[in-house]
PDB file of N, CA and C in Angstrom:
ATOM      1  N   UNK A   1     -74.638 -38.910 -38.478  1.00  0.00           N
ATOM      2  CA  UNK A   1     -73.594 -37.972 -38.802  1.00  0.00           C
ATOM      3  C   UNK A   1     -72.838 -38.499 -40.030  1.00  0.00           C
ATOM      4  N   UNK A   2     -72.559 -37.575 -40.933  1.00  0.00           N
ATOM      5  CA  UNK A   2     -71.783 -37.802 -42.168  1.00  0.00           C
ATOM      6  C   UNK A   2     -70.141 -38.150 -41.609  1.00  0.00           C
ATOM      7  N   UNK A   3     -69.688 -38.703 -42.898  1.00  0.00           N
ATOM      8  CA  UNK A   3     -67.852 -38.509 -42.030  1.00  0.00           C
ATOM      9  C   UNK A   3     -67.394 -37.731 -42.974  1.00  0.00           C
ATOM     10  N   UNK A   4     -66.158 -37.639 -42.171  1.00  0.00           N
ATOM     11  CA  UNK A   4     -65.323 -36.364 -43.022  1.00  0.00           C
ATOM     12  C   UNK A   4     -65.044 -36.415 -44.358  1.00  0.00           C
ATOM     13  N   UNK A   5     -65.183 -35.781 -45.306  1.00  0.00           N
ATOM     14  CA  UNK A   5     -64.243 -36.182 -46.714  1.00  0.00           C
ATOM     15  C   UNK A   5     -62.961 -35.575 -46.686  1.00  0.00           C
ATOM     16  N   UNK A   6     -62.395 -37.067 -47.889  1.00  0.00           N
ATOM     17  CA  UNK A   6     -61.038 -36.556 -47.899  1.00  0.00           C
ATOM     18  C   UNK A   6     -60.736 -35.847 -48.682  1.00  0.00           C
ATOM     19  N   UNK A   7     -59.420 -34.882 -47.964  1.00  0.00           N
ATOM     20  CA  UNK A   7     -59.487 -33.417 -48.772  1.00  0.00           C
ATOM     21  C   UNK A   7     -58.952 -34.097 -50.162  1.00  0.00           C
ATOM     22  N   UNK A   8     -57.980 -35.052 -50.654  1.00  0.00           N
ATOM     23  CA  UNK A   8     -57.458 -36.132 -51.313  1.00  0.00           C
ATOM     24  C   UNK A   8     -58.197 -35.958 -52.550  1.00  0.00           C
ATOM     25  N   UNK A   9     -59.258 -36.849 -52.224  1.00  0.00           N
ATOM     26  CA  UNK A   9     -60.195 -37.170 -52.873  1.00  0.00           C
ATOM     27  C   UNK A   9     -61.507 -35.580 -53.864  1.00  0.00           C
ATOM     28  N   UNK A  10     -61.391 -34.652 -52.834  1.00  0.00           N
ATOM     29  CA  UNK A  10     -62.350 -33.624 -53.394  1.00  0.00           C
ATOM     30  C   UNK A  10     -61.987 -33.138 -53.780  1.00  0.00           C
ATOM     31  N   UNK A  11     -60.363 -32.797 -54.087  1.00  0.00           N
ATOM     32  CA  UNK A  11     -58.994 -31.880 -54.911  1.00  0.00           C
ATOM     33  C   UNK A  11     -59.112 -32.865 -56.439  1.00  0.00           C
ATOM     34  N   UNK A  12     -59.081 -34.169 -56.543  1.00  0.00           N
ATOM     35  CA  UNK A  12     -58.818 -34.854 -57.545  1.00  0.00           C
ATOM     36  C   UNK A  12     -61.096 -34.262 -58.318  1.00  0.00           C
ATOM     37  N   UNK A  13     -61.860 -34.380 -57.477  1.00  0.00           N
ATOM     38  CA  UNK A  13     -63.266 -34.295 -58.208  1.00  0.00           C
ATOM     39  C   UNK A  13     -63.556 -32.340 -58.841  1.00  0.00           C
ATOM     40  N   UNK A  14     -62.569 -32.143 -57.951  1.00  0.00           N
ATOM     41  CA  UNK A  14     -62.498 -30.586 -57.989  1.00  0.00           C
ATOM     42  C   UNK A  14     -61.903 -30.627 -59.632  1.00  0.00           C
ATOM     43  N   UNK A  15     -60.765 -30.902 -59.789  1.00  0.00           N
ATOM     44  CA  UNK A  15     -60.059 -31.121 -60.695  1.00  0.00           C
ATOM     45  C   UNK A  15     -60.406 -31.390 -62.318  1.00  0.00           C
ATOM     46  N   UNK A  16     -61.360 -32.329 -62.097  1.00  0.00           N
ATOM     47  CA  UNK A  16     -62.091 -32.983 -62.695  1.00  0.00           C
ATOM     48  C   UNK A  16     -63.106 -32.230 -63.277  1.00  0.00           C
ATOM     49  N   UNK A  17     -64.182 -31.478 -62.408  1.00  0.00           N
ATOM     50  CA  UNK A  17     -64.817 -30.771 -62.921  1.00  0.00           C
ATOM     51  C   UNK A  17     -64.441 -29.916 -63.786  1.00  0.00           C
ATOM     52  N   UNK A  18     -63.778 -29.103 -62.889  1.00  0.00           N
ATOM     53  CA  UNK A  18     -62.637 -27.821 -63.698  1.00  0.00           C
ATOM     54  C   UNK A  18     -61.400 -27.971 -63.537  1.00  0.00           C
ATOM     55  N   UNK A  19     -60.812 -27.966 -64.434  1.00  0.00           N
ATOM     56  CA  UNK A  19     -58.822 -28.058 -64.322  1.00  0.00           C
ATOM     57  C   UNK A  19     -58.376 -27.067 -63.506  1.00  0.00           C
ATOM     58  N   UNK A  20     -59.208 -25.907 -64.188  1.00  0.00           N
ATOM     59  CA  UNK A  20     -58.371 -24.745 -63.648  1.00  0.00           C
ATOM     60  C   UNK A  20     -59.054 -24.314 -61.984  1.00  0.00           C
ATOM     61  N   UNK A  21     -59.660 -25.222 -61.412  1.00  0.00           N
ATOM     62  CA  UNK A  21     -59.222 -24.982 -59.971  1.00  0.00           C
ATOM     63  C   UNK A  21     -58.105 -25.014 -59.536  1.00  0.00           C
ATOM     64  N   UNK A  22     -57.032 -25.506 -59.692  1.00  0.00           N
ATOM     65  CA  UNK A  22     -55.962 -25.497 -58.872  1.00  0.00           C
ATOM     66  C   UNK A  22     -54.992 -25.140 -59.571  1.00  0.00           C
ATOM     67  N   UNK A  23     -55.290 -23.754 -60.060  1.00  0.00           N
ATOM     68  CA  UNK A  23     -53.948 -23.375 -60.816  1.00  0.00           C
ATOM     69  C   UNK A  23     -53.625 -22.312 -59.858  1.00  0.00           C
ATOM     70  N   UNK A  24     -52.212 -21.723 -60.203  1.00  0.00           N
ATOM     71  CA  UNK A  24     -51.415 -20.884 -59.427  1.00  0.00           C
ATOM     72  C   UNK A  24     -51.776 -19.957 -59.592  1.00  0.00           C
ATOM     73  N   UNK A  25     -52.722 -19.197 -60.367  1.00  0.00           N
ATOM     74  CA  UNK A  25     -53.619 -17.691 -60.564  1.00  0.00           C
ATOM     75  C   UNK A  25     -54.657 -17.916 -59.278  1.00  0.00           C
ATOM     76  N   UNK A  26     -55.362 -19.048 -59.549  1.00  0.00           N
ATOM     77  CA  UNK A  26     -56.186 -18.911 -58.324  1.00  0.00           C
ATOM     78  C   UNK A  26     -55.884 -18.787 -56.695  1.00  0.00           C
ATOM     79  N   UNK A  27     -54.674 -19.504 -57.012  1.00  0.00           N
ATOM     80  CA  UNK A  27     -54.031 -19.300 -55.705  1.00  0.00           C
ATOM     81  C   UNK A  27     -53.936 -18.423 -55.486  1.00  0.00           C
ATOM     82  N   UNK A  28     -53.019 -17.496 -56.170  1.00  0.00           N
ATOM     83  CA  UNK A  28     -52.582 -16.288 -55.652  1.00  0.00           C
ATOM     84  C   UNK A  28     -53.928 -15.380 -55.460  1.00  0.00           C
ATOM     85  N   UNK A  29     -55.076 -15.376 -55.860  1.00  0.00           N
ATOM     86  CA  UNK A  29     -56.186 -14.917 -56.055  1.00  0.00           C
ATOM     87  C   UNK A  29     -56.959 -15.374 -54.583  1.00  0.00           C
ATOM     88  N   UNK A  30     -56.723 -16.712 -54.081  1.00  0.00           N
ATOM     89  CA  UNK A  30     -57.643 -16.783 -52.723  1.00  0.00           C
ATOM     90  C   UNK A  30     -56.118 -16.380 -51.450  1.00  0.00           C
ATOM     91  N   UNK A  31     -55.070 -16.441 -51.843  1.00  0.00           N
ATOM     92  CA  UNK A  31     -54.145 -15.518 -50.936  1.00  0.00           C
ATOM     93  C   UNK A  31     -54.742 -14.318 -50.998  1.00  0.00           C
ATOM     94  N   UNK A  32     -54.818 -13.283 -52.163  1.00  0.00           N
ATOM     95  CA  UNK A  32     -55.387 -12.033 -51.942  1.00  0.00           C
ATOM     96  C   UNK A  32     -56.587 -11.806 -51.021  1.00  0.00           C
ATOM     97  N   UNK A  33     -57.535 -12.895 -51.188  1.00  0.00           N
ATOM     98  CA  UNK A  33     -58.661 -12.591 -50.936  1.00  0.00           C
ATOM     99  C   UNK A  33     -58.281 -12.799 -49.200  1.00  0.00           C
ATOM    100  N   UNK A  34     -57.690 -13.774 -48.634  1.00  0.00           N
ATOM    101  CA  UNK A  34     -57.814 -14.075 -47.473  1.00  0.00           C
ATOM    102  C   UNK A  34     -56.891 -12.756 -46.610  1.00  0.00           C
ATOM    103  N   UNK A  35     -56.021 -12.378 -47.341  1.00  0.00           N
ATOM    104  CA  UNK A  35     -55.163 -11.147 -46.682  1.00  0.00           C
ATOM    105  C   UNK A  35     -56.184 -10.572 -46.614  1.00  0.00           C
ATOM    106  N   UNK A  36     -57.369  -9.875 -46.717  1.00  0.00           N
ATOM    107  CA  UNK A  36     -58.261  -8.864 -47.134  1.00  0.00           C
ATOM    108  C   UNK A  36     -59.162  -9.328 -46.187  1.00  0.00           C
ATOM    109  N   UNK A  37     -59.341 -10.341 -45.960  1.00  0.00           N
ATOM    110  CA  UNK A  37     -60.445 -10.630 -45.167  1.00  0.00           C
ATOM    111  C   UNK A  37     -59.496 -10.307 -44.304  1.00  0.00           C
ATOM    112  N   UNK A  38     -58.888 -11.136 -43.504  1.00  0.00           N
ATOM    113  CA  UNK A  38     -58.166 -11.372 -42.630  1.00  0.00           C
ATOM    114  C   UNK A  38     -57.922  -9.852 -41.618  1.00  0.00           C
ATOM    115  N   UNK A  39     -57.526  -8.586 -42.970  1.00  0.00           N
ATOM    116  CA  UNK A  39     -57.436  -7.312 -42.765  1.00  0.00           C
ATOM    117  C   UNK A  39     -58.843  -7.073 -41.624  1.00  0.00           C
ATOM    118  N   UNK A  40     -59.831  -7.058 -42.939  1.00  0.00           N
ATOM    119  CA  UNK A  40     -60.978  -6.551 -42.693  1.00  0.00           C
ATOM    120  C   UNK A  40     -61.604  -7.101 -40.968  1.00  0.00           C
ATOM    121  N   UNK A  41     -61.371  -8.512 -40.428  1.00  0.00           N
ATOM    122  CA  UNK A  41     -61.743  -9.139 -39.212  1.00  0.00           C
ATOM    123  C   UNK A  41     -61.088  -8.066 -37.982  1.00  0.00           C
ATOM    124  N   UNK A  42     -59.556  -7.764 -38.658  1.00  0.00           N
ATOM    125  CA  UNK A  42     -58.853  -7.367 -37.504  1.00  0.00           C
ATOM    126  C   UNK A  42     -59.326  -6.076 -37.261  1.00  0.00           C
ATOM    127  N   UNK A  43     -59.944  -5.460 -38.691  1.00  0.00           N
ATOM    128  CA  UNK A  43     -60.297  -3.566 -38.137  1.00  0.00           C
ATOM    129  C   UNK A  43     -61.829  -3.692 -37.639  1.00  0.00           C
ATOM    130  N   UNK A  44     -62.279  -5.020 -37.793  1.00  0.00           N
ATOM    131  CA  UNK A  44     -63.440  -4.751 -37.255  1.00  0.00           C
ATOM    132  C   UNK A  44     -63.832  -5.517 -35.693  1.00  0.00           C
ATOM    133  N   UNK A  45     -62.216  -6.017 -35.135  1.00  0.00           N
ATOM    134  CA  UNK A  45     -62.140  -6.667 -33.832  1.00  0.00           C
ATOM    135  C   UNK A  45     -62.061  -4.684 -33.387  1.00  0.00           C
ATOM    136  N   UNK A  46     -61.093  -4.398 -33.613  1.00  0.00           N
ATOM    137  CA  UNK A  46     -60.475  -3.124 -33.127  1.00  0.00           C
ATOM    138  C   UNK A  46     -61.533  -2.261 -33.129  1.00  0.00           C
ATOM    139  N   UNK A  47     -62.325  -2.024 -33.795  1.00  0.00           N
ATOM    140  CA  UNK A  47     -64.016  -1.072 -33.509  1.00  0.00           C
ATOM    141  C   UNK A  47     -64.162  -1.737 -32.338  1.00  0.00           C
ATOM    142  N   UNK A  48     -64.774  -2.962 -32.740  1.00  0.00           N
ATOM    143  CA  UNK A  48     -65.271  -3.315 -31.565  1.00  0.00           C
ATOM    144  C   UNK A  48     -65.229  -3.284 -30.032  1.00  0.00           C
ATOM    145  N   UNK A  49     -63.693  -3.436 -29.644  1.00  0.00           N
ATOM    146  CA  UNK A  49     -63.389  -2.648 -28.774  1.00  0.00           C
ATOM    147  C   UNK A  49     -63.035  -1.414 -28.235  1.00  0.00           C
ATOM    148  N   UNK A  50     -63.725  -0.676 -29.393  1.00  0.00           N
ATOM    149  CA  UNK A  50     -63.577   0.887 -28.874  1.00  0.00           C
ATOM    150  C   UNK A  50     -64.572   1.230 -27.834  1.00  0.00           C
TER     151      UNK A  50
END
């Protein structure tokens, strides 16, 4: 079994690769995305129990 990586460490290689991973556009960009999912799970719990 592998061990965990640190999130630490893959934010600084992230970084590295591309700067602009961790800018505040993207953020707000994987907030959007996760509201949307998040949406999308709940209308498709609610089918489900129809």
């Amino acid at each position: 079994m592998t061990e965990a990586a640190n999130w630490r460490d893959v934010k600084v290689k992230a970084r590295a690769v591309d700067p602009s991973w961790d800018t505040e556009e993207r953020g707000e960009r994987r907030r959007q995305m996760r509201e949307r999912m998040l949406a999308t799970g709940l209308s498709q719990a609610r089918i489900g129990n129809l």
